[in-house]
Protein backbone atom coordinates (compact mmCIF):
# COMPACT_ATOMS: atom_id res chain seq x y z
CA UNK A 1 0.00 0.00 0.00
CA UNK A 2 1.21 3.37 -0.58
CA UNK A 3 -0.52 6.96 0.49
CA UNK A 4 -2.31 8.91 -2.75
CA UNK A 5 -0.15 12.23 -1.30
CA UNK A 6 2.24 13.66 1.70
CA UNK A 7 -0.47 14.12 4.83
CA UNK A 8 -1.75 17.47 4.21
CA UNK A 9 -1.49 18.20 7.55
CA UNK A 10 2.33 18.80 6.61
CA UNK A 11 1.80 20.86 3.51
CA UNK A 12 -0.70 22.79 4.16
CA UNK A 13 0.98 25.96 6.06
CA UNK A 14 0.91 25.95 10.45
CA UNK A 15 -2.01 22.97 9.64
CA UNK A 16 0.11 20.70 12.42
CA UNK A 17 0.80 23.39 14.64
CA UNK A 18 -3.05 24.73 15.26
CA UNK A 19 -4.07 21.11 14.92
CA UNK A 20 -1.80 20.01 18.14
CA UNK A 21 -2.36 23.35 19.39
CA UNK A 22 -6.00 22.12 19.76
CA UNK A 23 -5.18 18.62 20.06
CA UNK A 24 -3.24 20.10 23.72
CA UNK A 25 -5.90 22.00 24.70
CA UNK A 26 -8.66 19.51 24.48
CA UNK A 27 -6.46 17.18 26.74
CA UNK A 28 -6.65 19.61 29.67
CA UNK A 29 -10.11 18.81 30.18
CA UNK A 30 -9.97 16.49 33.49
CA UNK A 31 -11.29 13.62 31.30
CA UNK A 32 -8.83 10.21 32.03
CA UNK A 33 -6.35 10.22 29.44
CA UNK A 34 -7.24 6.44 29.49
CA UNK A 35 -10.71 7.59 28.47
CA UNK A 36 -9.41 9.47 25.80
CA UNK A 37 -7.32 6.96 23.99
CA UNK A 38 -10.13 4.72 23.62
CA UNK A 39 -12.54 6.69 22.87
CA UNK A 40 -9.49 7.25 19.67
CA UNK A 41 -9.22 4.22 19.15
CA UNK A 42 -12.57 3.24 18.94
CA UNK A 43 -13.43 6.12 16.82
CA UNK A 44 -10.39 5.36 14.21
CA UNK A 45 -11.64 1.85 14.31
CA UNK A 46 -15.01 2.93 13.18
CA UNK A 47 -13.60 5.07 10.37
CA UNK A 48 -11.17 2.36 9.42
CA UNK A 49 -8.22 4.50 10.38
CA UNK A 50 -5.55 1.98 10.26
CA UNK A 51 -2.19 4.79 10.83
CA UNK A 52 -4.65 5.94 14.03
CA UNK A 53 -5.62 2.37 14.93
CA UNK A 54 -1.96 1.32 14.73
CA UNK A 55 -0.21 4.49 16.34
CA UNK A 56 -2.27 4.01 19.71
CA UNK A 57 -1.48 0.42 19.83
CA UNK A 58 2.01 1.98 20.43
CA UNK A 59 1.35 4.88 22.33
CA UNK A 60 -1.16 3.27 24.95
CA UNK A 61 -1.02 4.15 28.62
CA UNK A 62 1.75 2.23 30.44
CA UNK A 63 -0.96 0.64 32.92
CA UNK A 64 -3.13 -0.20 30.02
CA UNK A 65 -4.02 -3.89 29.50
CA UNK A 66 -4.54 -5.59 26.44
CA UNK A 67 -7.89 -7.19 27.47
CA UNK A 68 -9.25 -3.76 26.92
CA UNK A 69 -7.20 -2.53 23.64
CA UNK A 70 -8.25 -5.66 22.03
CA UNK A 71 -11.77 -5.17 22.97
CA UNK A 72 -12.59 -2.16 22.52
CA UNK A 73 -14.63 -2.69 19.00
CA UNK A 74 -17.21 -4.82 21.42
CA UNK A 75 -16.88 -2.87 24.70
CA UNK A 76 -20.74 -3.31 25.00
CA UNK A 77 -20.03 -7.30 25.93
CA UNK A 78 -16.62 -6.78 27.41
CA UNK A 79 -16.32 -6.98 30.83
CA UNK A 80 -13.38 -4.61 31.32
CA UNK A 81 -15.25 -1.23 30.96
CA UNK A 82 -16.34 1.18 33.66
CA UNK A 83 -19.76 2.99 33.36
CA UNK A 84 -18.00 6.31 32.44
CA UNK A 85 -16.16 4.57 29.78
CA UNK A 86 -18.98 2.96 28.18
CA UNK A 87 -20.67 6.11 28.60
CA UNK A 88 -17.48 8.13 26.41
CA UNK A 89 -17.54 5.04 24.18
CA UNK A 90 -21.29 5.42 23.47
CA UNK A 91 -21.08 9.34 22.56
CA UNK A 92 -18.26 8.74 20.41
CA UNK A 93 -19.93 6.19 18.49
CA UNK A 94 -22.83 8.25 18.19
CA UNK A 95 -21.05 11.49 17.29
CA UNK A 96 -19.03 9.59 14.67
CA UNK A 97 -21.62 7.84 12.60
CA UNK A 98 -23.67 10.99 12.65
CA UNK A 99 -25.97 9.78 9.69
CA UNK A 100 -26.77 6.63 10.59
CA UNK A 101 -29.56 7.64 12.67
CA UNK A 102 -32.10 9.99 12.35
CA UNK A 103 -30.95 11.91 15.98
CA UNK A 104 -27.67 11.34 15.35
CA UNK A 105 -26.70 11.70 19.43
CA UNK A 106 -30.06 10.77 20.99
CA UNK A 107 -30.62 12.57 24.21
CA UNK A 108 -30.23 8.70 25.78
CA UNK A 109 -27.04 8.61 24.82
CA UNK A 110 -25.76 12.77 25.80
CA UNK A 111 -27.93 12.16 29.01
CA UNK A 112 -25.64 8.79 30.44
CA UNK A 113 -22.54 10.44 29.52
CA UNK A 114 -23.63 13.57 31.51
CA UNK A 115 -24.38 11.62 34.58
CA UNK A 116 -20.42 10.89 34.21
CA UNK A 117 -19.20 14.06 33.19
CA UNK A 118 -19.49 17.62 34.03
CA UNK A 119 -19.56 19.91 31.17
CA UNK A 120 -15.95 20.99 30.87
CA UNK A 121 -15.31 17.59 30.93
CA UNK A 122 -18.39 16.70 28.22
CA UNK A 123 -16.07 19.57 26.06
CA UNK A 124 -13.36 17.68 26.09
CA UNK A 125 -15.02 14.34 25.00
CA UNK A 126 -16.71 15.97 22.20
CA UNK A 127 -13.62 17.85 21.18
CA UNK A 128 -11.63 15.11 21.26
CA UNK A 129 -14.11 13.01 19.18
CA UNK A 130 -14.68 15.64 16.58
CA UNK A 131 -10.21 16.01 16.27
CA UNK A 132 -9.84 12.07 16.15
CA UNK A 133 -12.72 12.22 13.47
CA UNK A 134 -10.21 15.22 11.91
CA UNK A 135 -7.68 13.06 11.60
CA UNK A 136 -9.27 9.79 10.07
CA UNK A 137 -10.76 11.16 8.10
CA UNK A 138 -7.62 12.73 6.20
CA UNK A 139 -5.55 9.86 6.84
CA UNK A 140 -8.43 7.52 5.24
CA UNK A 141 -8.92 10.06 1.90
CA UNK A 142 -5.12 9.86 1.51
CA UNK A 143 -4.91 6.61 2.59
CA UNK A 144 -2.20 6.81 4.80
CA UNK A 145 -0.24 4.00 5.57
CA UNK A 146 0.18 2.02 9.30
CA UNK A 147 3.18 1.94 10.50
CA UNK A 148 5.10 4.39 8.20
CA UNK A 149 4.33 7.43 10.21
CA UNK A 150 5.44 5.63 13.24
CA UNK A 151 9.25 4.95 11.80
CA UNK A 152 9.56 8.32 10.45
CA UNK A 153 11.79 10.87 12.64
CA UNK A 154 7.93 12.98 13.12
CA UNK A 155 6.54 9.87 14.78
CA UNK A 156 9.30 8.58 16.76
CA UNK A 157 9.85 11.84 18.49
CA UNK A 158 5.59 11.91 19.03
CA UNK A 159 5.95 8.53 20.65
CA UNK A 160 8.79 9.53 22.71
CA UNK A 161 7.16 12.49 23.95
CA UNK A 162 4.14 10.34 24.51
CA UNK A 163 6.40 8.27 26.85
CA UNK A 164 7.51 11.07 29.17
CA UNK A 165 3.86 12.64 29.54
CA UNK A 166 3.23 9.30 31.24
């Protein structure tokens, strides 16, 4: 496989530095960072992400188990989940596959994640979900490859820095 183009979040001009810039800002939210890299990698699952799908298999949270990385895609059945979790996994479903339903986030849905989550922290989920949705979907039009990002200089510097947050 080989991407269509260069990730035009690289050519296009200060497109990677607002994009983190956001990216940084929507992590300060008080929501578990845990929380937030599955709700990313559910999210790039759904869009078929495979370079987002692939670079969070790497950059998971040190105390992160595999039972729950693995089953993420059926976190409804999976044991391993808190309520808050499901809750952040739910809204991020819903707020990805907005046409699939005729209320795309159903008050249901808004209404069990806001028994979890006060609204700075509801910010940061939907934030978060709209950015991840940001990036698959350029990385899917382009087709981006797994893995590649990951060896380049770019990625391997991301990852470390990743490292040292934890």
């Amino acid at each position: 496989m080989q991407a269509r183009m260069t990730n035009p979040i690289m050519l296009v001009p200060d497109a990677m530095q607002a994009a983190m810039t956001l990216a940084n800002a929507a992590k300060k939210g008080d929501v578990p960072v845990k929380t937030l890299d599955l709700v990313h990698l559910r999210v790039s699952q759904i869009n078929g992400c495979s370079l987002c799908v692939d670079m969070h298999a790497h950059s998971r949270q040190r105390d992160e188990t595999d039972e729950r990385m693995l089953t993420v895609a059926a976190w409804r059945d999976a044991p391993y989940f808190t309520d808050a979790e499901r809750a952040a996994l739910a809204l991020a479903e819903a707020a990805t596959r907005l046409s699939d339903r005729s209320d795309p986030v159903p008050d249901e849905i808004w209404n069990e994640a806001a028994k979890h989550y006060d609204e700075p922290q509801l910010a940061t989920l939907v934030l978060n979900i709209a950015l991840t949705n940001l990036w698959n979907r350029v990385n899917v039009t382009t087709r981006q490859v797994a893995g590649v990002w990951m060896k380049s200089a770019e990625g391997k510097a991301w990852l470390k820095e990743q490292a040292v947050a934890q």
